[in-house]
N, C-alpha and C. Protein backbone atom coordinates (compact mmCIF):
# COMPACT_ATOMS: atom_id res chain seq x y z
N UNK A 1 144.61 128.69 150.14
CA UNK A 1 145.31 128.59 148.88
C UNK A 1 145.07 127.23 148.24
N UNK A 2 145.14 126.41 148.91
CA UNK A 2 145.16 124.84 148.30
C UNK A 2 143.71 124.33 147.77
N UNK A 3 142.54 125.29 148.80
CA UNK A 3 141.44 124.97 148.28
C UNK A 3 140.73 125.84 146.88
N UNK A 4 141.48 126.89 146.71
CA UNK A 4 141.52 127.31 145.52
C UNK A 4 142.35 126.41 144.70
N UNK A 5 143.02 125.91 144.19
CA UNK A 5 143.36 125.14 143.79
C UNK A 5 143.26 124.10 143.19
N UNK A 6 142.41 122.96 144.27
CA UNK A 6 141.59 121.84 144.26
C UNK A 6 140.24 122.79 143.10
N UNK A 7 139.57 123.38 143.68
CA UNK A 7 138.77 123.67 142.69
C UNK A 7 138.75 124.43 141.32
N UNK A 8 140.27 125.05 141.24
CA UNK A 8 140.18 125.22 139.73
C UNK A 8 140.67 123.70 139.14
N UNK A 9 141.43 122.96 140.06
CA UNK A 9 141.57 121.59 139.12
C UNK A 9 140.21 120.81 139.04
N UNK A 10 139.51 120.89 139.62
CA UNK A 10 137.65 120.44 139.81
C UNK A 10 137.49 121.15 138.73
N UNK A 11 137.44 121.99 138.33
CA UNK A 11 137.01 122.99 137.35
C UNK A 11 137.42 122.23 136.24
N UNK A 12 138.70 122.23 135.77
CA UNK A 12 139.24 121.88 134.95
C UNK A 12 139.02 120.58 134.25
N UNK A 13 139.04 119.38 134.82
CA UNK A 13 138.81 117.90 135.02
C UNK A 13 137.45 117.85 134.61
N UNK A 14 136.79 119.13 135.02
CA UNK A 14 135.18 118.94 134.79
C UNK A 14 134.66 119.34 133.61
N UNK A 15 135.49 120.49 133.03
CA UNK A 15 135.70 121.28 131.73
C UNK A 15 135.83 119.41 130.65
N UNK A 16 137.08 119.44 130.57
CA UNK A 16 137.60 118.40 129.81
C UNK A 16 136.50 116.84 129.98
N UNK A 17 135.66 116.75 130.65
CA UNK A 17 135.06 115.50 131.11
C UNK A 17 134.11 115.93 130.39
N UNK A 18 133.11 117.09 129.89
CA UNK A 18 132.33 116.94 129.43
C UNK A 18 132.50 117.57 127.75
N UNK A 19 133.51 118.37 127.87
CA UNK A 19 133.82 117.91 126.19
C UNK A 19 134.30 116.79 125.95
N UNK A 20 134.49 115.69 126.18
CA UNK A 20 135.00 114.23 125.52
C UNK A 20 133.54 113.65 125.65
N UNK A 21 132.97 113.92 126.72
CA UNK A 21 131.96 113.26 126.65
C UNK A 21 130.72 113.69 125.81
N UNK A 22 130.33 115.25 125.29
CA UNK A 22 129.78 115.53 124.44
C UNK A 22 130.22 115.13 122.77
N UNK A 23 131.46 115.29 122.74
CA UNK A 23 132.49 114.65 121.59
C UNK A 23 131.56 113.55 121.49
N UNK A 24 131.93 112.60 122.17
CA UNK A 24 131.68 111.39 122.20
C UNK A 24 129.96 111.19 121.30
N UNK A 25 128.96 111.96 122.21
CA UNK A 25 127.78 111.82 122.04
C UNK A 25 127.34 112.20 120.52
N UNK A 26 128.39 113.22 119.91
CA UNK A 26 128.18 113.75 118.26
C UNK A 26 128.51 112.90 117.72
N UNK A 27 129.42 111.82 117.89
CA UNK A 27 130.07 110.94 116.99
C UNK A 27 129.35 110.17 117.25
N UNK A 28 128.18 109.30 118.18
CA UNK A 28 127.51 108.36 117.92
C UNK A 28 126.29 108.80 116.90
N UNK A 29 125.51 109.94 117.56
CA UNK A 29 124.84 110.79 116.62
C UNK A 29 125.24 110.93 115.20
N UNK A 30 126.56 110.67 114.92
CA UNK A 30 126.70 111.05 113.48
C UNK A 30 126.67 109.97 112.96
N UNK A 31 127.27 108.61 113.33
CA UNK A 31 127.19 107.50 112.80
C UNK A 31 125.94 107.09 112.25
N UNK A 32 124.75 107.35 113.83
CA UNK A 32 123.38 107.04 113.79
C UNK A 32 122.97 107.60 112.37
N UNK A 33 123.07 108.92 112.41
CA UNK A 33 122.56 109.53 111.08
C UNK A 33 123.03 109.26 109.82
N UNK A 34 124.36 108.94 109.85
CA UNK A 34 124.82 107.91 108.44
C UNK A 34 124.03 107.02 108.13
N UNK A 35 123.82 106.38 109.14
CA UNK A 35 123.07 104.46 109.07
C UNK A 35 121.60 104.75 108.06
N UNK A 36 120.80 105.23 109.14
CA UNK A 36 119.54 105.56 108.73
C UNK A 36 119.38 106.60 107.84
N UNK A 37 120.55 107.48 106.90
CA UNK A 37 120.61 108.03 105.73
C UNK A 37 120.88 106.92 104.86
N UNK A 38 121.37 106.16 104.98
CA UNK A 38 121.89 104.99 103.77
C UNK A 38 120.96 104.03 103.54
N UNK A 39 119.96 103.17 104.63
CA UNK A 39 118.84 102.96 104.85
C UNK A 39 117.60 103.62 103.93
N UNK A 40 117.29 104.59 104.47
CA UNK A 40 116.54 105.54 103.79
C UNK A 40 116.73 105.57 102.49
N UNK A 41 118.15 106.01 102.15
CA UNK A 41 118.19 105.85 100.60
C UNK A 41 117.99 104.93 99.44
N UNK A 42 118.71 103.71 99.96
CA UNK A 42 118.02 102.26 99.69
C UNK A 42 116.69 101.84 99.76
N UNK A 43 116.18 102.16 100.55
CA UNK A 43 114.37 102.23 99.70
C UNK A 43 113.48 102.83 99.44
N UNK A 44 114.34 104.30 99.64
CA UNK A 44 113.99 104.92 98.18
C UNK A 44 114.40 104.44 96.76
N UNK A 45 115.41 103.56 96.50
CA UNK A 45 116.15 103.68 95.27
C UNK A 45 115.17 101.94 95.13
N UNK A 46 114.74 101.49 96.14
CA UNK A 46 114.06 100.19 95.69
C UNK A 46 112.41 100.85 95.40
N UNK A 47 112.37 101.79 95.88
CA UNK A 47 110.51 102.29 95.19
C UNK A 47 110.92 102.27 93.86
N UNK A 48 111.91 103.59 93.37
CA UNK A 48 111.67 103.52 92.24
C UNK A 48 112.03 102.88 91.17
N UNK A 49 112.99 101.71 92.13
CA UNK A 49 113.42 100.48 91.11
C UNK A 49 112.09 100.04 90.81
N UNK A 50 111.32 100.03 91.61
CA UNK A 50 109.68 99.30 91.34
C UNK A 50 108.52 100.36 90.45
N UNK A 51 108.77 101.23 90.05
CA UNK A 51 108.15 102.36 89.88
C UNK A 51 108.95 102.23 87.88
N UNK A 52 109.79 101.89 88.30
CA UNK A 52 110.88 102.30 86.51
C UNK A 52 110.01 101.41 85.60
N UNK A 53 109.95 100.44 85.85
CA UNK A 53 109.21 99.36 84.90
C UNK A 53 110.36 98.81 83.46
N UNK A 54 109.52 99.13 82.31
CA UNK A 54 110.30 98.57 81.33
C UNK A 54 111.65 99.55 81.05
N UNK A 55 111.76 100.60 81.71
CA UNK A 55 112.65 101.56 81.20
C UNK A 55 114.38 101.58 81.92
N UNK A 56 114.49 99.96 82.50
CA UNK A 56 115.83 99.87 83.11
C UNK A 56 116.89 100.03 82.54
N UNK A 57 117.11 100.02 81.17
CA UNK A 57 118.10 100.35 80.26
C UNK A 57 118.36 101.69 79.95
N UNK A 58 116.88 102.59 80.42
CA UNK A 58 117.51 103.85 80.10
C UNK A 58 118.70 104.91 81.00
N UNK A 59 118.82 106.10 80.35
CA UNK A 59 120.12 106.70 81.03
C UNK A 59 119.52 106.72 82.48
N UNK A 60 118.07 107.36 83.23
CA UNK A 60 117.36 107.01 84.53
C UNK A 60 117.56 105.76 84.92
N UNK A 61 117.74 104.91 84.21
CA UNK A 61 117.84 103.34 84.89
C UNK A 61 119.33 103.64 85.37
N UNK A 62 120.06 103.58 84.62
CA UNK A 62 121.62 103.66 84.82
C UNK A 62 121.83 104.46 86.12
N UNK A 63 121.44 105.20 85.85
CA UNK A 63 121.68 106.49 87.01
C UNK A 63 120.98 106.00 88.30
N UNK A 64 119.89 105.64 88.64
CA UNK A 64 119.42 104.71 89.86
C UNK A 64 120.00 103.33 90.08
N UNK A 65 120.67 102.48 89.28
CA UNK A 65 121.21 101.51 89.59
C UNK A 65 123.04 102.34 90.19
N UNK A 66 122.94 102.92 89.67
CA UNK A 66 124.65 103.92 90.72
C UNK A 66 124.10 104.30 91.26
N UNK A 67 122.70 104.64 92.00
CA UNK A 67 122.55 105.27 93.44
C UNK A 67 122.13 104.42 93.48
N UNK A 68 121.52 103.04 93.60
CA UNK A 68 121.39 102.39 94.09
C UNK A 68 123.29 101.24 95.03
N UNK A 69 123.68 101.31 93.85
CA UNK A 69 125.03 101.40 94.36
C UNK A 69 125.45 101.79 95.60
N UNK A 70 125.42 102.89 95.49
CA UNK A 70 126.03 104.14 96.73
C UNK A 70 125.48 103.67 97.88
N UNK A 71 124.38 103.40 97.77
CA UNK A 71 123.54 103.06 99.77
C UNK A 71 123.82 101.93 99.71
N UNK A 72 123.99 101.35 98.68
CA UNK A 72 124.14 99.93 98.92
C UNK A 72 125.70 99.99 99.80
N UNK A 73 126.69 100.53 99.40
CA UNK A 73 127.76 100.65 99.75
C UNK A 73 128.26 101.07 100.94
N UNK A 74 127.28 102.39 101.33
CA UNK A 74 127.16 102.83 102.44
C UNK A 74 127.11 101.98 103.71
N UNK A 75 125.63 101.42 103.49
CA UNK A 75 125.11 100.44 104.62
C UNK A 75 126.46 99.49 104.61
N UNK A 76 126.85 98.80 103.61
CA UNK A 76 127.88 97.83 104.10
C UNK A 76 129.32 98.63 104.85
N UNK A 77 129.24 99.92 104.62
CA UNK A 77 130.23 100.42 105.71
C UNK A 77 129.78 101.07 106.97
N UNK A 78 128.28 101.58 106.97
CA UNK A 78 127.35 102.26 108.14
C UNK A 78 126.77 101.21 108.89
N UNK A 79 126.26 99.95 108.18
CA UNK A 79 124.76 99.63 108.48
C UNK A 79 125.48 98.25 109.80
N UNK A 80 124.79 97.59 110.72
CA UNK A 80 124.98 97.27 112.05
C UNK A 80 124.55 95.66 111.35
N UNK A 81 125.44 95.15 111.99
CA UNK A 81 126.11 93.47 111.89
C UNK A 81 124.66 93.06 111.57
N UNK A 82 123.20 93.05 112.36
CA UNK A 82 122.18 92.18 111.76
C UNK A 82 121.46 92.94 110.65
N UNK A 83 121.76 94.08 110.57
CA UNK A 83 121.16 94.86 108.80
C UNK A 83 121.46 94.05 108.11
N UNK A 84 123.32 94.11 107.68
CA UNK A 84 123.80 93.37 106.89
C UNK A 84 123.90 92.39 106.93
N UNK A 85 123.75 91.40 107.65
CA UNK A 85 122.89 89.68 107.49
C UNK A 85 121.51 89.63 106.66
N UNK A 86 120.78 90.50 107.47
CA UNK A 86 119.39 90.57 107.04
C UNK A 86 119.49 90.87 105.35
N UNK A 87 120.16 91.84 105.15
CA UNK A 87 120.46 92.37 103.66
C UNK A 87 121.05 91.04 103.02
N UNK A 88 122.58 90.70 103.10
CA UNK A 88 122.94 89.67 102.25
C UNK A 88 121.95 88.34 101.92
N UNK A 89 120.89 88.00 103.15
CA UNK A 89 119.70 87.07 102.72
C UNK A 89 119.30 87.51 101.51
N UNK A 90 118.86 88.60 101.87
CA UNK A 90 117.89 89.09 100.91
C UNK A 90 118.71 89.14 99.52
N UNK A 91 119.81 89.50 99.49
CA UNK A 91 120.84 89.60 97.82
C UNK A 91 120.52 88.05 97.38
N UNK A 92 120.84 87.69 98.31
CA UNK A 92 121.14 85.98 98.09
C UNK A 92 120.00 85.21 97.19
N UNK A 93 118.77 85.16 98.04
CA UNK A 93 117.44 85.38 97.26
C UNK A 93 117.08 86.08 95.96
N UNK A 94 118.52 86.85 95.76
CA UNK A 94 117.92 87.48 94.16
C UNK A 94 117.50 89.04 94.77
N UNK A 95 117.30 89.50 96.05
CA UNK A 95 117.32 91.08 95.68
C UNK A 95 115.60 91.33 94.80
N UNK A 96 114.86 90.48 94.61
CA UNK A 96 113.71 90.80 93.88
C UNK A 96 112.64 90.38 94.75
N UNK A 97 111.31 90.63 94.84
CA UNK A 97 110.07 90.44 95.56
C UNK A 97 109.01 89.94 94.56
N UNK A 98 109.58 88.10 93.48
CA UNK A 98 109.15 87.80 93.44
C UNK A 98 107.78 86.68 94.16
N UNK A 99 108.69 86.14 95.21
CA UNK A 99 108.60 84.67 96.10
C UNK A 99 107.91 85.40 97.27
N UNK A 100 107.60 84.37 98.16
CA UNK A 100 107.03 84.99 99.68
C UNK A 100 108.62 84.93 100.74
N UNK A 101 109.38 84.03 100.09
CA UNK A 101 110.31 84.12 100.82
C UNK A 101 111.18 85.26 100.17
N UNK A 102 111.39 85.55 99.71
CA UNK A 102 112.10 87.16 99.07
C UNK A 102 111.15 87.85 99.66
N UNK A 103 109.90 88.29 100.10
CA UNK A 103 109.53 89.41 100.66
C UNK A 103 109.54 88.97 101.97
N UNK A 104 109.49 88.35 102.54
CA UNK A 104 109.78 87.72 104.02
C UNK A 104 111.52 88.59 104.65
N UNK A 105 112.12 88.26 103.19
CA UNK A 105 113.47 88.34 103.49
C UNK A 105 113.73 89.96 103.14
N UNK A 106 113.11 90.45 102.27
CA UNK A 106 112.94 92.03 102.40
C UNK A 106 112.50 92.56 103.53
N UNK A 107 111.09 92.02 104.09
CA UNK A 107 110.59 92.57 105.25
C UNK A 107 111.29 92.44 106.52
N UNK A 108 112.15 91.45 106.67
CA UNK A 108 113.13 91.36 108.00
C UNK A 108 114.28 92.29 107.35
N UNK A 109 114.89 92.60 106.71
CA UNK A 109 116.00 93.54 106.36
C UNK A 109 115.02 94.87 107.03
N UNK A 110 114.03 95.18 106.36
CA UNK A 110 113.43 96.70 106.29
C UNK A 110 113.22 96.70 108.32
N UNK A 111 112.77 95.58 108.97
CA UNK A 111 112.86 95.54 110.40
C UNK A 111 113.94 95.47 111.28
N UNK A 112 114.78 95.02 110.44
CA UNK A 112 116.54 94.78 110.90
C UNK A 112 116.91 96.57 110.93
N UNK A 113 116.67 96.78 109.83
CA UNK A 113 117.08 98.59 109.73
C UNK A 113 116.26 99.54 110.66
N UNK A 114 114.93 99.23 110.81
CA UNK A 114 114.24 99.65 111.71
C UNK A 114 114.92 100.01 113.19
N UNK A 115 114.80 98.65 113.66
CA UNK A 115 115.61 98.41 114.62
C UNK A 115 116.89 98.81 114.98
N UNK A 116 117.54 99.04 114.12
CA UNK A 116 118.83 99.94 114.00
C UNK A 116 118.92 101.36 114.26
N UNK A 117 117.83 101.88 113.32
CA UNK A 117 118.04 103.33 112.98
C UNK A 117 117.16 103.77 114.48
N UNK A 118 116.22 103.31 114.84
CA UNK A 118 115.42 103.97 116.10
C UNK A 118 115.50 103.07 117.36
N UNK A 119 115.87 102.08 117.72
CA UNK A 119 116.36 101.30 118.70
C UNK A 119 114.93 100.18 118.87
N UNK A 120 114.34 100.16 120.22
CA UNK A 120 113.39 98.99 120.45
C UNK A 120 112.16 99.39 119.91
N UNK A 121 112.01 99.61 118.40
CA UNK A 121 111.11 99.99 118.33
C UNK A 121 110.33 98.84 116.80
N UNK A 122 109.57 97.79 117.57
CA UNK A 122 109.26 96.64 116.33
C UNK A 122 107.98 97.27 116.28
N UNK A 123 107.42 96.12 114.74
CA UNK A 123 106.13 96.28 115.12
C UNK A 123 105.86 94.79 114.21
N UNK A 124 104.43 94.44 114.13
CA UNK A 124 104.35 93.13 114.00
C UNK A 124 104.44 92.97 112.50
N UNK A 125 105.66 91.99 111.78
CA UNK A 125 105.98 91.24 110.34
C UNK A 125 104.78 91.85 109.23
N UNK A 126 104.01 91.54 109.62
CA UNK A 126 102.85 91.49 108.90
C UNK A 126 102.37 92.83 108.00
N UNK A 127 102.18 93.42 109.75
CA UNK A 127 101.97 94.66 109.46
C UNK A 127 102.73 95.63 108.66
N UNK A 128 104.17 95.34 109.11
CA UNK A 128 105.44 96.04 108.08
C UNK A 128 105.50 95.30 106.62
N UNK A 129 105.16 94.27 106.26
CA UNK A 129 104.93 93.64 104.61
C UNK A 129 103.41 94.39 104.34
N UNK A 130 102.43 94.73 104.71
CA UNK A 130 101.41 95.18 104.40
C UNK A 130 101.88 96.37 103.66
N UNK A 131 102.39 97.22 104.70
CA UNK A 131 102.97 98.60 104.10
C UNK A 131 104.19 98.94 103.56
N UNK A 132 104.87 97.62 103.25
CA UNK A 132 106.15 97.81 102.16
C UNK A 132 105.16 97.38 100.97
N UNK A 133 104.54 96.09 100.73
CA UNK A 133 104.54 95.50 99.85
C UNK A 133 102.87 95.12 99.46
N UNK A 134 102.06 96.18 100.03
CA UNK A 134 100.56 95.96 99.82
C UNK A 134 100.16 94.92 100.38
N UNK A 135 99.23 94.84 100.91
CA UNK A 135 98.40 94.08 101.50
C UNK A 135 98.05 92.26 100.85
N UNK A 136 98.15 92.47 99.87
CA UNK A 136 97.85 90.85 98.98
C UNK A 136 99.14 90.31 99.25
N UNK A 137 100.39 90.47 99.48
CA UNK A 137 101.41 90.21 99.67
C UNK A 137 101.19 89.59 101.56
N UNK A 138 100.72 90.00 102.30
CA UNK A 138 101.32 90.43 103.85
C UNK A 138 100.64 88.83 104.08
N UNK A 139 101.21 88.30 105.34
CA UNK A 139 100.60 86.75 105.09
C UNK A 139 100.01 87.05 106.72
């Protein structure tokens, strides 16, 4: 009798241990996928900030500077303590890719997020300014 017992409470304990612990695993998963959705969206919304040209005043400008907004907003509630360092440099600097140090400071944000959204996964400065910011840019 008792060893029936013991094992429906084994049962039980074991039931409940791996729903908290699957719980658990969706909610990091979901965060993850917030981060690197807000990420993502932010440079998308910086291509076609670069793509708009003279037409920032129009109702399309307006409307990408509020989604640009939104991820911006996001990440500062999704995005992981060295994103948002990496990011506020980069505001600080003006947010533009005139200077080498503004794309320096873009290209460590875009590696900061990297690093975030997929874990140990770098690759060399250079190479990531080549392919944000064309090659005449990459030092």
């Amino acid at each position: 009798m008792s060893t029936g017992i013991f094992s429906l409470i084994g049962l039980v304990v074991g039931a409940v241990l791996q729903f908290l612990f699957s719980r658990h695993l969706d909610n990091k998963k979901h965060q993850r996928d917030l981060r690197a959705k807000a990420y993502a969206d932010y440079l998308q919304c910086v291509s076609e900030h670069a793509n708009l040209g003279h037409q920032r005043n129009s109702a399309e400008g307006r409307q990408l500077r509020a989604k640009t907004s939104d991820s911006k907003c996001r990440i500062s509630l999704y995005g992981a303590p060295a994103v948002i360092s990496a990011f506020a440099k980069f505001e600080r600097l003006g947010a533009t890719m005139n200077t080498n140090e503004q794309c320096g400071a873009f290209t460590n944000m875009v590696a900061a997020m990297r690093k975030d959204a997929l874990g140990n996964s770098s690759v060399a400065p250079a190479d990531l300014e080549a392919v944000l910011l064309g090659s005449r840019h990459a030092t």
